[in-house]
C-alpha atoms as a PDB file:
ATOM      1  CA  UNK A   1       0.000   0.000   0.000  1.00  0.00           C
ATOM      2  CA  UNK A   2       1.078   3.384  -0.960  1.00  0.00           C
ATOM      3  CA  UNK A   3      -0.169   4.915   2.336  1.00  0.00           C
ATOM      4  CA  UNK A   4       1.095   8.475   2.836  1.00  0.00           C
ATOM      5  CA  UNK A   5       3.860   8.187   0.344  1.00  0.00           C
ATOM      6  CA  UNK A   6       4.857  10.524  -1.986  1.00  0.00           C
ATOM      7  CA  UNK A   7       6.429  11.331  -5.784  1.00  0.00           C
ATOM      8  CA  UNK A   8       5.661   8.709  -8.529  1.00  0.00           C
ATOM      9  CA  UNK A   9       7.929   5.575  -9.700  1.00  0.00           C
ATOM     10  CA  UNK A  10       7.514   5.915 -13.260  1.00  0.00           C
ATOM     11  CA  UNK A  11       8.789   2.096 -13.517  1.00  0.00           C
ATOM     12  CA  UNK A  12      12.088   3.646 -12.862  1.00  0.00           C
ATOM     13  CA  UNK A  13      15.058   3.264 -10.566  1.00  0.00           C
ATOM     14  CA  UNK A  14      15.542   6.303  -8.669  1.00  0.00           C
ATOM     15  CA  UNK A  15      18.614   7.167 -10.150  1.00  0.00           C
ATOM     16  CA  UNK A  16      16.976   7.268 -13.800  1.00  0.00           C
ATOM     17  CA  UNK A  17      13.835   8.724 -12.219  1.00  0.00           C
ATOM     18  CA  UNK A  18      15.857  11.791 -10.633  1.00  0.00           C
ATOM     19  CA  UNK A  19      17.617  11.942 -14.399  1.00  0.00           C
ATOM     20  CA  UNK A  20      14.285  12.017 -16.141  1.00  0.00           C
ATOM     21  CA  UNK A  21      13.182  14.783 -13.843  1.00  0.00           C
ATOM     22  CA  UNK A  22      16.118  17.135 -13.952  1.00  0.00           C
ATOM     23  CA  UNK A  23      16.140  16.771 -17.345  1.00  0.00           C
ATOM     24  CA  UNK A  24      12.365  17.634 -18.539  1.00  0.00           C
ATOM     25  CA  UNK A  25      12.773  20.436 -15.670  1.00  0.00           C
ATOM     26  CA  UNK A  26      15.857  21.834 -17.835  1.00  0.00           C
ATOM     27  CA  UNK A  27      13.923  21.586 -20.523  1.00  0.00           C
ATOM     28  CA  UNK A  28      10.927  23.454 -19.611  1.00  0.00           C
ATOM     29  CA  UNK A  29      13.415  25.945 -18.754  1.00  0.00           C
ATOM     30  CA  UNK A  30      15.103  26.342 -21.907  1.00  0.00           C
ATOM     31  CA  UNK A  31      11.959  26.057 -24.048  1.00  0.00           C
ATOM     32  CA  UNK A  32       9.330  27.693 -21.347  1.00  0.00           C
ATOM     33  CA  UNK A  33       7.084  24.680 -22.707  1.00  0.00           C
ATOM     34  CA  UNK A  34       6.937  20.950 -23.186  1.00  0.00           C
ATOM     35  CA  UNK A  35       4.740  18.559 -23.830  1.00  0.00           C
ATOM     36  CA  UNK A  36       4.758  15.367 -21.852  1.00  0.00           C
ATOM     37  CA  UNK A  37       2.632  12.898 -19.856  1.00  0.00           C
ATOM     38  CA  UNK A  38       0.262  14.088 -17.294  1.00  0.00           C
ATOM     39  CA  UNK A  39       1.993  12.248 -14.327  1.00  0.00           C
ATOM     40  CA  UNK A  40       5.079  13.636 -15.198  1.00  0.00           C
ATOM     41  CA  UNK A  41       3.895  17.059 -15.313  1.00  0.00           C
ATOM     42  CA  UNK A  42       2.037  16.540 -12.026  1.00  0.00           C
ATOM     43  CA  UNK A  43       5.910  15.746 -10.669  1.00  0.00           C
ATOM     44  CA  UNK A  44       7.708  18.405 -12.529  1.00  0.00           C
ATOM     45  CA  UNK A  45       5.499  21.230 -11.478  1.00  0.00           C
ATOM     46  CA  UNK A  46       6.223  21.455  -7.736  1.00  0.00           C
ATOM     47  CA  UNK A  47       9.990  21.267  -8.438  1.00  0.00           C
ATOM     48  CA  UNK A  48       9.781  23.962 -11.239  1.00  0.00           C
ATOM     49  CA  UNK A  49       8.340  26.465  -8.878  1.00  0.00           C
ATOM     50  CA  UNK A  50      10.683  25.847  -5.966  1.00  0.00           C
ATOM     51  CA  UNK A  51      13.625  26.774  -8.235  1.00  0.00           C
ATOM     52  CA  UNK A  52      11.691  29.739  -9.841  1.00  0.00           C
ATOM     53  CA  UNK A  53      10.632  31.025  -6.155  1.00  0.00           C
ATOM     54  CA  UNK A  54      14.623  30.027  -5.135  1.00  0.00           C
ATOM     55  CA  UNK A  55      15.370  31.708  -8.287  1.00  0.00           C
ATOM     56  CA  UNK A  56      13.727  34.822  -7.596  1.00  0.00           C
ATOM     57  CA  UNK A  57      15.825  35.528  -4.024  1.00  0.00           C
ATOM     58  CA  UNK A  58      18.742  36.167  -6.368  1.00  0.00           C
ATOM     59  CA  UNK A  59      21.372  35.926  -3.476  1.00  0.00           C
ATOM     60  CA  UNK A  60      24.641  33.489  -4.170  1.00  0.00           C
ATOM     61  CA  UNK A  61      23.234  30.931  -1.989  1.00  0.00           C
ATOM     62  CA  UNK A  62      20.014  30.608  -3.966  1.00  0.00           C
ATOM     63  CA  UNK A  63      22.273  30.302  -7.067  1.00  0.00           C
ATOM     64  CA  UNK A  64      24.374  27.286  -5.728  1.00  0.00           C
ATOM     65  CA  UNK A  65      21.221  25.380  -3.936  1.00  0.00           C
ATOM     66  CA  UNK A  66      19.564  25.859  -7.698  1.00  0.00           C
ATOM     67  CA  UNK A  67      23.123  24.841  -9.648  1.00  0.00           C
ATOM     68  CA  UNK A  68      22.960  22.101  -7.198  1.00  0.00           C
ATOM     69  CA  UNK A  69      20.023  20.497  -8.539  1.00  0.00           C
ATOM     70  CA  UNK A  70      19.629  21.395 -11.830  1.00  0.00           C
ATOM     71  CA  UNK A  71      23.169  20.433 -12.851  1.00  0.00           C
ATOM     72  CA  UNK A  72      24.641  17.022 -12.723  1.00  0.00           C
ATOM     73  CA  UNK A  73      26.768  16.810 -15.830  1.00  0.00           C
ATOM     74  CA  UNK A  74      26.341  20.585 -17.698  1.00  0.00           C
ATOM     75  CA  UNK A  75      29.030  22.447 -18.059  1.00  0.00           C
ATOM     76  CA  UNK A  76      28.499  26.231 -18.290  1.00  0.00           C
ATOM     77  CA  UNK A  77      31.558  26.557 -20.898  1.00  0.00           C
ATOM     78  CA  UNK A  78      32.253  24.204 -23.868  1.00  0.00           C
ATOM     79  CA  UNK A  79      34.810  24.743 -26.828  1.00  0.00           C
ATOM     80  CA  UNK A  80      32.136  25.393 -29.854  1.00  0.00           C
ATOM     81  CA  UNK A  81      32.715  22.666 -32.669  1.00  0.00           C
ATOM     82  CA  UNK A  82      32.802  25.143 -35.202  1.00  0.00           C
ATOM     83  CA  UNK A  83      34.573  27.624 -34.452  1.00  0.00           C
ATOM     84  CA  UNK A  84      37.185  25.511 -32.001  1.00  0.00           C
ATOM     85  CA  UNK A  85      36.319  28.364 -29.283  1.00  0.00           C
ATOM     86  CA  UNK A  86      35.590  28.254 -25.916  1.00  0.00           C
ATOM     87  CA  UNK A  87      31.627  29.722 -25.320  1.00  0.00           C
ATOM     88  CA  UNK A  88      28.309  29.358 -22.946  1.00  0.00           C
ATOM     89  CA  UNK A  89      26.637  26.206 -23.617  1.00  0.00           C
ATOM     90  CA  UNK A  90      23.235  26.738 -24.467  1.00  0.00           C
ATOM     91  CA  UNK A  91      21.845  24.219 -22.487  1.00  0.00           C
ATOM     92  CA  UNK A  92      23.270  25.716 -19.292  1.00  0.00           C
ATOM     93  CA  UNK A  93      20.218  27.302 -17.720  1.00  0.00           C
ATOM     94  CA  UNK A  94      21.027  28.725 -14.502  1.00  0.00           C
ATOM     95  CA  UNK A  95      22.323  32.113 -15.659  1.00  0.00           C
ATOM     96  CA  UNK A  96      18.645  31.894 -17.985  1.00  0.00           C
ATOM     97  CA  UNK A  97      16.628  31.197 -14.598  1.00  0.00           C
ATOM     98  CA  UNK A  98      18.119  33.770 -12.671  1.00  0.00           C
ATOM     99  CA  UNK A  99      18.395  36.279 -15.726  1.00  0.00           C
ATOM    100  CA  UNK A 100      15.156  36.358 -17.604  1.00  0.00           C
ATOM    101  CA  UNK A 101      12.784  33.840 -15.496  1.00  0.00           C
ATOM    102  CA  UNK A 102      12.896  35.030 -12.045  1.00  0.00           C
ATOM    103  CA  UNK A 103      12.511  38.596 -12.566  1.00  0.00           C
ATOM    104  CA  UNK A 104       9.488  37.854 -15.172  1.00  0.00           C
ATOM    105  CA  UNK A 105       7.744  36.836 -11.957  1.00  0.00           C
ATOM    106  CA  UNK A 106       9.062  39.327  -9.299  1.00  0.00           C
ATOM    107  CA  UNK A 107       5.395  40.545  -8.095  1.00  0.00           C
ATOM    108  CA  UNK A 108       3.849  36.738  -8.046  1.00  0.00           C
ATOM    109  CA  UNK A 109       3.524  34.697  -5.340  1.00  0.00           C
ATOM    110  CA  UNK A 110       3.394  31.266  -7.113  1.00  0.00           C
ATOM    111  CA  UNK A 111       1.975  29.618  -9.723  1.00  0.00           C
ATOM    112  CA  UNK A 112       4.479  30.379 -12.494  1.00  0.00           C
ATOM    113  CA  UNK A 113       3.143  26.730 -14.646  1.00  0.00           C
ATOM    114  CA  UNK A 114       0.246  25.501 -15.969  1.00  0.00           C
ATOM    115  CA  UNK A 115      -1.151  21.813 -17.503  1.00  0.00           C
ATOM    116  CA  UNK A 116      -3.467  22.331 -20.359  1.00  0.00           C
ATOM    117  CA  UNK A 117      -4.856  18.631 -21.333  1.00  0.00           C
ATOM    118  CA  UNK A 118      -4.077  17.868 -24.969  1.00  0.00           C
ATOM    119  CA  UNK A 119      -5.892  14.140 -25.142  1.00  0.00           C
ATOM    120  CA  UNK A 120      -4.243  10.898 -25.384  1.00  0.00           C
ATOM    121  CA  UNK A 121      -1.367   9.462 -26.903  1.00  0.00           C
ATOM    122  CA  UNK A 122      -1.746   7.636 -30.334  1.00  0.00           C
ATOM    123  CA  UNK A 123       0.212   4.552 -29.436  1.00  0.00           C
ATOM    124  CA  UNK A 124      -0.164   3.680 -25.813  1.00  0.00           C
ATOM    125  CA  UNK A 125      -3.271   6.389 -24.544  1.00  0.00           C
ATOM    126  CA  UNK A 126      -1.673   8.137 -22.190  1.00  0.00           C
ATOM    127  CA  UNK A 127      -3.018  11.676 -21.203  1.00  0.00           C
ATOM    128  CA  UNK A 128      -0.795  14.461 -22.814  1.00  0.00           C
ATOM    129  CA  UNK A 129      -0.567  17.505 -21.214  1.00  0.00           C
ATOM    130  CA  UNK A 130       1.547  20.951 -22.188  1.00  0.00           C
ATOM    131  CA  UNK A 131       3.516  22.365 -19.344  1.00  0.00           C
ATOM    132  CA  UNK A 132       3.875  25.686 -19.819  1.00  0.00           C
ATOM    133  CA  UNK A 133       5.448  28.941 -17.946  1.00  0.00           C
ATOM    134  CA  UNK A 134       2.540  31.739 -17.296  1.00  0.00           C
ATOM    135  CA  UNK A 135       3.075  34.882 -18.437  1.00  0.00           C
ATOM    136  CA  UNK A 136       4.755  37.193 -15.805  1.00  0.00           C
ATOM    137  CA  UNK A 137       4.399  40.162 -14.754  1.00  0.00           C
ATOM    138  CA  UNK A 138       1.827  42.306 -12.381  1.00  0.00           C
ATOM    139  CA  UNK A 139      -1.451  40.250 -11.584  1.00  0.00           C
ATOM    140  CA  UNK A 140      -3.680  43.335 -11.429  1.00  0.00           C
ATOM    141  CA  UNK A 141      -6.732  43.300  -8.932  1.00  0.00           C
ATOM    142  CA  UNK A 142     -10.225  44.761  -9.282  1.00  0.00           C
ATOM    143  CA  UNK A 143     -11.422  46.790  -6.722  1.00  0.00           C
ATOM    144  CA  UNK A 144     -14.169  45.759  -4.959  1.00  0.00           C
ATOM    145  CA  UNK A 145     -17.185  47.807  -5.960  1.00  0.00           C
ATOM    146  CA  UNK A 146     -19.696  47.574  -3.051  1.00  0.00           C
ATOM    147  CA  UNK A 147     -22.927  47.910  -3.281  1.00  0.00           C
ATOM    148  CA  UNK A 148     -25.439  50.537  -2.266  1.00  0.00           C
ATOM    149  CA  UNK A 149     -28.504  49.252  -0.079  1.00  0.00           C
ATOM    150  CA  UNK A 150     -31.787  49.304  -2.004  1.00  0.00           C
ATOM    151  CA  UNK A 151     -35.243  48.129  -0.490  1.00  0.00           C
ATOM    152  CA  UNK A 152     -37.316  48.210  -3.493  1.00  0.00           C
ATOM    153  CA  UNK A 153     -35.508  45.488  -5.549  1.00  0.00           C
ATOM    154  CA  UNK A 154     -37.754  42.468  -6.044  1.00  0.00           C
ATOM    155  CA  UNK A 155     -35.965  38.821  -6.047  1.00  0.00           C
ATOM    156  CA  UNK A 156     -37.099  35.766  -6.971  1.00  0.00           C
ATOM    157  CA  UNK A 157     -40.502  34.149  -7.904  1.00  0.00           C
ATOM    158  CA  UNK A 158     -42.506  34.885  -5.058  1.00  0.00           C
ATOM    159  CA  UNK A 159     -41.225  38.849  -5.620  1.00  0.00           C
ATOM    160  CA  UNK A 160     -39.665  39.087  -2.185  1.00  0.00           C
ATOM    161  CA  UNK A 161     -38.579  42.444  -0.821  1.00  0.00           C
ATOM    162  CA  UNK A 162     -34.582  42.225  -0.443  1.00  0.00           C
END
């Protein structure tokens, strides 16, 4: 029994599992969307926002606790196979979180992805889903308008007096 036990198995080891995870968390950071499975976006999510609400402390320790699980084996610097020079590796996303994702979401508490359903998977039927990042910036709020007290508006079938 799975009684108060947390996270998914995926049919994986926990070595792969972790892989799997840091990898299509990279990935949603590099791309801002990705289409996967529904479980997996149900375990991606949670860890996504911790680094973006890490992220958006912008302090050095935030920077190594994030480096410290998003990287395993990315380097930042790589010698570019064209030019035989050494330059940033694109798929080093740290500096990306820290530069362009964080502050897109400086004024919002949480909530920074979201699962639209996309239907099922040709070959085996399982539930797609896009995980996207939401659009930053300032969630603006409505005042509240409140109402003035009227004794002559009639409600409902009877006509009762409000």
């Amino acid at each position: 029994m799975r009684h108060r036990m947390s996270g998914r198995k995926f049919g994986l080891p926990s070595d792969q599992r972790k892989a799997l995870l840091k990898g299509l968390v990279r990935a949603l950071f590099v791309n801002d969307k990705i289409v996967t499975t529904e479980t997996r976006a149900k375990d991606i999510r949670p860890i996504a926002e911790k680094l973006i609400t890490m992220a958006k402390r912008d302090d050095i320790h935030a920077r190594r606790m994030v480096r410290r699980y998003i990287d395993s084996n990315i380097a930042e610097f790589g010698v570019n196979a064209e030019t035989g020079k050494i330059a940033r590796n694109p798929h080093y996303v740290v500096p990306r979180l820290f530069t362009v994702i964080a502050p897109r979401y400086k004024d919002r508490p949480g909530g920074y992805c979201r699962i639209t359903k996309l239907g099922a998977r040709r070959g085996d039927g399982a539930p797609m889903v896009v995980l996207e990042l939401v659009e930053g910036g300032v969630v603006e709020t409505k005042p509240i308008e409140q109402e003035t007290p009227t004794t002559t508006k009639r409600r409902g079938l009877f006509a009762r007096r409000k």
